[in-house]
Protein backbone atom coordinates (compact mmCIF):
# COMPACT_ATOMS: atom_id res chain seq x y z
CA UNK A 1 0.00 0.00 0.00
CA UNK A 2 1.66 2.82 -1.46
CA UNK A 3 1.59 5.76 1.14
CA UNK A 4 0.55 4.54 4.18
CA UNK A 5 2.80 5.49 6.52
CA UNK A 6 3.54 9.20 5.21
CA UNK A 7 1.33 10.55 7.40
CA UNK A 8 1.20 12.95 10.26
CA UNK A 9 1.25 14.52 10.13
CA UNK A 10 1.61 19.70 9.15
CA UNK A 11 3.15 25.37 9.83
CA UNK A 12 4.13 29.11 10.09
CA UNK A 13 1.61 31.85 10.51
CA UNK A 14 2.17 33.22 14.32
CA UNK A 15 5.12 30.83 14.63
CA UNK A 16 8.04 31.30 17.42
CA UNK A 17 10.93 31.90 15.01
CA UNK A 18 12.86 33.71 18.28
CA UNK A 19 16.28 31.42 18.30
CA UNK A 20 15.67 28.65 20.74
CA UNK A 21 18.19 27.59 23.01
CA UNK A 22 18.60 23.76 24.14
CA UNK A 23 18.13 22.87 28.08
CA UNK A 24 20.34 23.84 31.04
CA UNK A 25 22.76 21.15 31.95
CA UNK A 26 21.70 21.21 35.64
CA UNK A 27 18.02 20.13 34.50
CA UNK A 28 17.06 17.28 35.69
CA UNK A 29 14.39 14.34 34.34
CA UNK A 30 12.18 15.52 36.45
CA UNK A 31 11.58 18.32 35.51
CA UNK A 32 11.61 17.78 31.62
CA UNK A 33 8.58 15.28 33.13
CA UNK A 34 6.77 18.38 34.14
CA UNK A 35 7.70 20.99 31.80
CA UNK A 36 5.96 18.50 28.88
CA UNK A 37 2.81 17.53 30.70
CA UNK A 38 2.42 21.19 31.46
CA UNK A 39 2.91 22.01 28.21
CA UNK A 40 1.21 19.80 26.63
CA UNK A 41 -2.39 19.67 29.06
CA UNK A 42 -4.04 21.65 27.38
CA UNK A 43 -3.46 19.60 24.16
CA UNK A 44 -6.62 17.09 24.62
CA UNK A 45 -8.94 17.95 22.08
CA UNK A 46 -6.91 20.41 18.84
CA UNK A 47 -7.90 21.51 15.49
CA UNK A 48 -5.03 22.22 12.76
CA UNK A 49 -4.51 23.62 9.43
CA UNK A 50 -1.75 23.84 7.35
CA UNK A 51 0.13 22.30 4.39
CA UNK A 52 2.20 18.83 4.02
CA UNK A 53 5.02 17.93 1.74
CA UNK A 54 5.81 14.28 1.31
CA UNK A 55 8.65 12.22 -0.79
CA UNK A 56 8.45 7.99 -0.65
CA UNK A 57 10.71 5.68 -2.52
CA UNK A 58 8.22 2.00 -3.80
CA UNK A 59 8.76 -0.38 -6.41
CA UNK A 60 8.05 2.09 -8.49
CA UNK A 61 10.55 4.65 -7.94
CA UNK A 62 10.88 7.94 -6.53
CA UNK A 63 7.62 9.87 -5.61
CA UNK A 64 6.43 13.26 -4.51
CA UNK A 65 3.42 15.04 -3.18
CA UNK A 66 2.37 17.85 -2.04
CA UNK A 67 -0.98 19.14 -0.16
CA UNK A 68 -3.45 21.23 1.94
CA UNK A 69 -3.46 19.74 5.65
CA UNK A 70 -6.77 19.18 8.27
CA UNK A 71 -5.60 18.14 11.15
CA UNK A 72 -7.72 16.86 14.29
CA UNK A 73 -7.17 14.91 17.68
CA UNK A 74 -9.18 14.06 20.60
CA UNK A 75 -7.55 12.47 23.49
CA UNK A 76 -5.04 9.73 21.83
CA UNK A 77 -7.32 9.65 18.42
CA UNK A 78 -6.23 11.62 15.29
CA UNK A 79 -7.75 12.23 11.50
CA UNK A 80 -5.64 13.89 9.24
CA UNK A 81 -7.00 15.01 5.50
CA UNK A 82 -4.69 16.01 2.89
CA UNK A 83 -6.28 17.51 -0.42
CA UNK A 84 -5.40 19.64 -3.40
CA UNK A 85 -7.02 21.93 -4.87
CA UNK A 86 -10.28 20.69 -3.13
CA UNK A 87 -9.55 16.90 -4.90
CA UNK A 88 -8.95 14.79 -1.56
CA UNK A 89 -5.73 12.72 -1.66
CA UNK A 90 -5.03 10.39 1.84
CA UNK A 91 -7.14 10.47 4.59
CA UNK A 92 -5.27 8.77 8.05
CA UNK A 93 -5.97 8.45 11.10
CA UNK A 94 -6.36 6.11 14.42
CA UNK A 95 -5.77 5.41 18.25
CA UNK A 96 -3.71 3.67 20.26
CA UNK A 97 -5.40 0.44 19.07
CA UNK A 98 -5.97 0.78 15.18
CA UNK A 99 -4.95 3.01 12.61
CA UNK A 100 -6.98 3.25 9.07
CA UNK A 101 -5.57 4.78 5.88
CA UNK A 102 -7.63 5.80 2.78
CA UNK A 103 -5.79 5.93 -0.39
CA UNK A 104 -8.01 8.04 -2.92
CA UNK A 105 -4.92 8.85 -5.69
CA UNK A 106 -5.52 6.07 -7.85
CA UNK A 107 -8.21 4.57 -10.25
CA UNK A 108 -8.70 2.09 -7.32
CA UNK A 109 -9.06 3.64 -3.97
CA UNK A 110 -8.08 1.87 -1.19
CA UNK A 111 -9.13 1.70 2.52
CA UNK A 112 -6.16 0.03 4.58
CA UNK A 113 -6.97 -1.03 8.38
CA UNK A 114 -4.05 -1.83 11.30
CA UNK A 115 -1.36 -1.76 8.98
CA UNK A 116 2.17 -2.84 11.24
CA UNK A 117 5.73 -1.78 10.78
CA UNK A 118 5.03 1.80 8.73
CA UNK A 119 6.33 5.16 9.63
CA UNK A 120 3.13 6.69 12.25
CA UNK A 121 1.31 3.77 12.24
CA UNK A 122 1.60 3.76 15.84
CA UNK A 123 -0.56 6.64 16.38
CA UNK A 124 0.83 7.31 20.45
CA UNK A 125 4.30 7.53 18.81
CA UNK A 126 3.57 10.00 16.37
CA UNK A 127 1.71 12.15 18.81
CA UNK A 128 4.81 12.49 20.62
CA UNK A 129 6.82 12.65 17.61
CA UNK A 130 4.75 15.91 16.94
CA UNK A 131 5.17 17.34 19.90
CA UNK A 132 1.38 16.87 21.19
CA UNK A 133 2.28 14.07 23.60
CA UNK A 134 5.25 14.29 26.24
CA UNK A 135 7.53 11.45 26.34
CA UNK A 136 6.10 7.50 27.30
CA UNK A 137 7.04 6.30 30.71
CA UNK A 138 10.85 4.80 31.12
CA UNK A 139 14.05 5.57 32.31
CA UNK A 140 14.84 8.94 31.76
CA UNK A 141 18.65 10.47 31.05
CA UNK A 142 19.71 14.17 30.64
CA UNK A 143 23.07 14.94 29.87
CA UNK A 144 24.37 18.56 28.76
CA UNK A 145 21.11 19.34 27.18
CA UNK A 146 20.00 16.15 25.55
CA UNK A 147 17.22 13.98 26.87
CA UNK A 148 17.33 10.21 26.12
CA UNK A 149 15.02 7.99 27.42
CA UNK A 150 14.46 3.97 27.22
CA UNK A 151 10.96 3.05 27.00
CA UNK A 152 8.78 0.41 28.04
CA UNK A 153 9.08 -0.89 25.00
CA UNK A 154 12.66 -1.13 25.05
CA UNK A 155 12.74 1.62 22.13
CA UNK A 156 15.37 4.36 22.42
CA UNK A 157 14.00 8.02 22.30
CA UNK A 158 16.51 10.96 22.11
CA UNK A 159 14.96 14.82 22.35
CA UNK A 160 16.57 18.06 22.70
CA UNK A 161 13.83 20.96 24.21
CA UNK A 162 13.76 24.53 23.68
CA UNK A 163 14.54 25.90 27.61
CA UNK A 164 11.89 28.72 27.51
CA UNK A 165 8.91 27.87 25.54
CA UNK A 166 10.24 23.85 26.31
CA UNK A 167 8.73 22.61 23.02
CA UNK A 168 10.67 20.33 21.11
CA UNK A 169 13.68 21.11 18.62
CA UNK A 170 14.61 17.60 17.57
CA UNK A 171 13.61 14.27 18.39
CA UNK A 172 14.65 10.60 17.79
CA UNK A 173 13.12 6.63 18.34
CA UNK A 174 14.78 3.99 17.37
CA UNK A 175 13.11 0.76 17.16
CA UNK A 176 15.04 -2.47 16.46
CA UNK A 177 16.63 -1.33 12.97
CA UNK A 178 14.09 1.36 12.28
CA UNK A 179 14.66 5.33 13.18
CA UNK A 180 11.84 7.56 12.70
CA UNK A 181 12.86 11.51 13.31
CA UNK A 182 11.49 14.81 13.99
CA UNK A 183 13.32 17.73 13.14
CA UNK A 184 11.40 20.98 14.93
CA UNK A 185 12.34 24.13 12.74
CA UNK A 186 10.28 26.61 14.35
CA UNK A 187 7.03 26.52 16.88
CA UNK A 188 3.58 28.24 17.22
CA UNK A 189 1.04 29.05 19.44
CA UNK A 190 -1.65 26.78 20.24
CA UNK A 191 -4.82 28.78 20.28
CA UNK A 192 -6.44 28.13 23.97
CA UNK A 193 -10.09 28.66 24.70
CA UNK A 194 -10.54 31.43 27.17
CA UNK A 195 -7.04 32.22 27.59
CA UNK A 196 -4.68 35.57 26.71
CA UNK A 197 -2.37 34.85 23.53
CA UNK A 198 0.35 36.13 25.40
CA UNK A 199 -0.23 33.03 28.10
CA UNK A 200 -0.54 30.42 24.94
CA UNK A 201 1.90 27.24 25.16
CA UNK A 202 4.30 26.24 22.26
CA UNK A 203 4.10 23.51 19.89
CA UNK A 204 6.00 22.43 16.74
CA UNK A 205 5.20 24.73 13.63
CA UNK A 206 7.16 23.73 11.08
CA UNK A 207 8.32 19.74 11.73
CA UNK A 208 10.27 18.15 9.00
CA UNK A 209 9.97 13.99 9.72
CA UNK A 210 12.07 11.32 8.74
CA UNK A 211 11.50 7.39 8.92
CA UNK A 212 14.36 4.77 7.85
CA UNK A 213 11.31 2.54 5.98
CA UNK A 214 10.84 3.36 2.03
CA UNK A 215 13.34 6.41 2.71
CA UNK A 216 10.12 8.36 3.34
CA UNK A 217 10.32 12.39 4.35
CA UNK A 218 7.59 14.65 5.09
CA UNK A 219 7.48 17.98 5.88
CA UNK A 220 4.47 19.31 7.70
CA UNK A 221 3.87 23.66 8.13
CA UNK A 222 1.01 24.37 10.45
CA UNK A 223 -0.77 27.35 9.66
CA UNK A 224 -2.73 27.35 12.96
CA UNK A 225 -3.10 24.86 15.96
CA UNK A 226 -5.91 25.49 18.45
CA UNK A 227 -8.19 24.02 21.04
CA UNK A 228 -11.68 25.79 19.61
CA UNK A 229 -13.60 22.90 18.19
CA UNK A 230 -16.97 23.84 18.31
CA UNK A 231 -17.75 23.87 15.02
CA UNK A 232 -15.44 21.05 14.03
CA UNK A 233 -17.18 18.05 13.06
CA UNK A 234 -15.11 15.71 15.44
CA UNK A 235 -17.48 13.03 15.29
CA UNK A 236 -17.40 12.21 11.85
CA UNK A 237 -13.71 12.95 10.76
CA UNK A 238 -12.57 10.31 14.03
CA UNK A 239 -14.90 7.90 12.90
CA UNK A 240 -13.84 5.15 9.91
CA UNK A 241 -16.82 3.81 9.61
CA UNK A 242 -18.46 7.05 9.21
CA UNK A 243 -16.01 8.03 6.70
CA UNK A 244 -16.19 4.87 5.00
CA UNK A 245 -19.70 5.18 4.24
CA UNK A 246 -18.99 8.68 2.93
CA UNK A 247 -15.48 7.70 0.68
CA UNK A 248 -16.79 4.95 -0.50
CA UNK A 249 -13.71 2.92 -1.12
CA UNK A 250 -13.43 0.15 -4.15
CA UNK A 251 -10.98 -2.17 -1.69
CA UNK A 252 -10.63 -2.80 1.93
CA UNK A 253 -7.23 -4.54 2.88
C-alpha cells in the first residue's frame, strides 16, 4: 500500500521563530517530566490547518506530493486530510489500538486497516513525535542538554527541548533497525479557549519527519493549531466507519 505510513502529520503563521536555546545542563528528568505535561495539558482535544510535503521511494521509484493539511485529535485519536485543490488525496488516522488509511490517488481507492511496521502507524508515537504528547514512561537520562530515554518498549527516544517555551527542537526513536525523526524548525502558538495569547503554550510549527522505511520524508507547516472545536465536526472525521460510508472505497485490505 503505497503511502501509508507518510502521514502525520503539518506550519508558520504566528510561529516562534525567536532562536531557541537547548536545556540547562543542571536540568534534571524531572523536571523535563513536568515541563511536557504542562505544556502539553491543554493539548486534549486540537484543530489544525496547514500544508504537508511528502517524498516515498516503492517499487516504483521515486515519488512526490504535495498538499493542503486538516488536522484533528481528541484524546489519543487523530484524522488527518490532505487535499489539493479541493480533490482529496489520503485520509489517516487512528488510536492507540488501530490506525486506518484511505488511499483516494488512484483509479482504485483503497481503505487500509491496522497496517504494522510503517512510519506513524503507531498513532501514540507519532503524537509524541509531533510534539502533542510528552515522552512515554521509562528511564529517563539528561546529559548537557539532551534527553534520552528507554521506554517500556525497550525503544530508544533521544529529544533536545527549547529551555523557555520547552517545546521540542529535535527528536529521535529507534526501534530495532528502524529510526523515525522529527526535526522541529520553528514553533507556534496553540490557540487556547478562554485564555490571553500572550499566556498560549508552544508547539512544533514547522516539523520536517524522517523514517528509515521506504526512505520516506515529510514535511508538515502548520498554519494554525488550536483548542476551539466547536464547530469542528469531530465526530465524523474520528470515525472510519463514518467516513467509509462517505469515501466509498473500491478495496478494503
Amino acid at each position: 500500500m503505497r503511502l501509508f505510513f507518510l502521514i502525520i502529520l503539518i506550519i508558520s503563521g504566528c510561529s516562534q521563530r525567536s532562536n531557541p536555546s537547548s536545556l540547562e545542563k543542571d536540568v534534571t528528568p524531572e523536571m523535563v517530566r513536568v515541563n511536557q505535561i504542562e505544556r502539553t495539558a491543554s493539548f486534549d482535544t486540537l484543530v489544525g490547518r496547514g500544508v504537508v510535503e511528502f517524498r516515498w521511494e516503492d517499487d516504483d521509484g521515486k515519488h512526490k506530493e504535495q498538499g493542503d493539511l486538516d488536522f484533528w485529535k481528541h484524546e489519543d485519536s487523530i484524522s488527518l486530510r490532505i487535499s489539493k485543490l479541493g480533490e482529496l488525496l489520503i485520509w489517516f488516522g487512528g488510536d492507540k489500538n488501530e490506525n486506518w488509511f484511505f488511499d483516494m490517488l488512484g483509479d482504485e481507492t483503497t481503505l487500509t486497516m491496522n497496517s504494522e511496521g510503517a512510519m506513524f502507524s503507531d498513532i501514540t508515537t507519532a503524537l509524541v513525535l509531533l510534539g502533542l504528547s510528552p515522552l512515554p514512561n521509562g528511564e529517563m537520562n539528561v546529559s548537557a542538554g539532551v534527553v534520552t530515554l528507554v521506554d517500556e518498549e525497550g525503544r530508544v527516544w533521544t529529544a533536545t527541548f527549547d529551555k523557555v517555551t520547552h517545546r521540542p527542537l529535535q527528536m529521535s526513536v529507534v526501534d530495532g533497525e528502524h529510526i523515525s525523526s522529527a526535526l522541529h524548525r520553528s514553533g507556534i502558538n496553540v490557540e487556547i479557549e478562554n485564555l490571553h495569547a500572550l499566556n498560549w503554550p508552544v508547539s512544533g510549527g514547522l516539523i520536517d519527519f524522517k523514517d528509515s522505511r521506504g526512505s520516506t520524508e515529510v514535511k508538515i507547516s502548520f498554519s494554525s493549531l488550536s483548542t476551539v472545536v466547536a464547530e469542528e465536526p469531530m465526530d465524523r472525521v474520528l470515525n472510519v466507519s463514518y467516513l467509509q460510508s462517505a469515501l466509498k472505497p473500491s478495496r478494503i485490505e
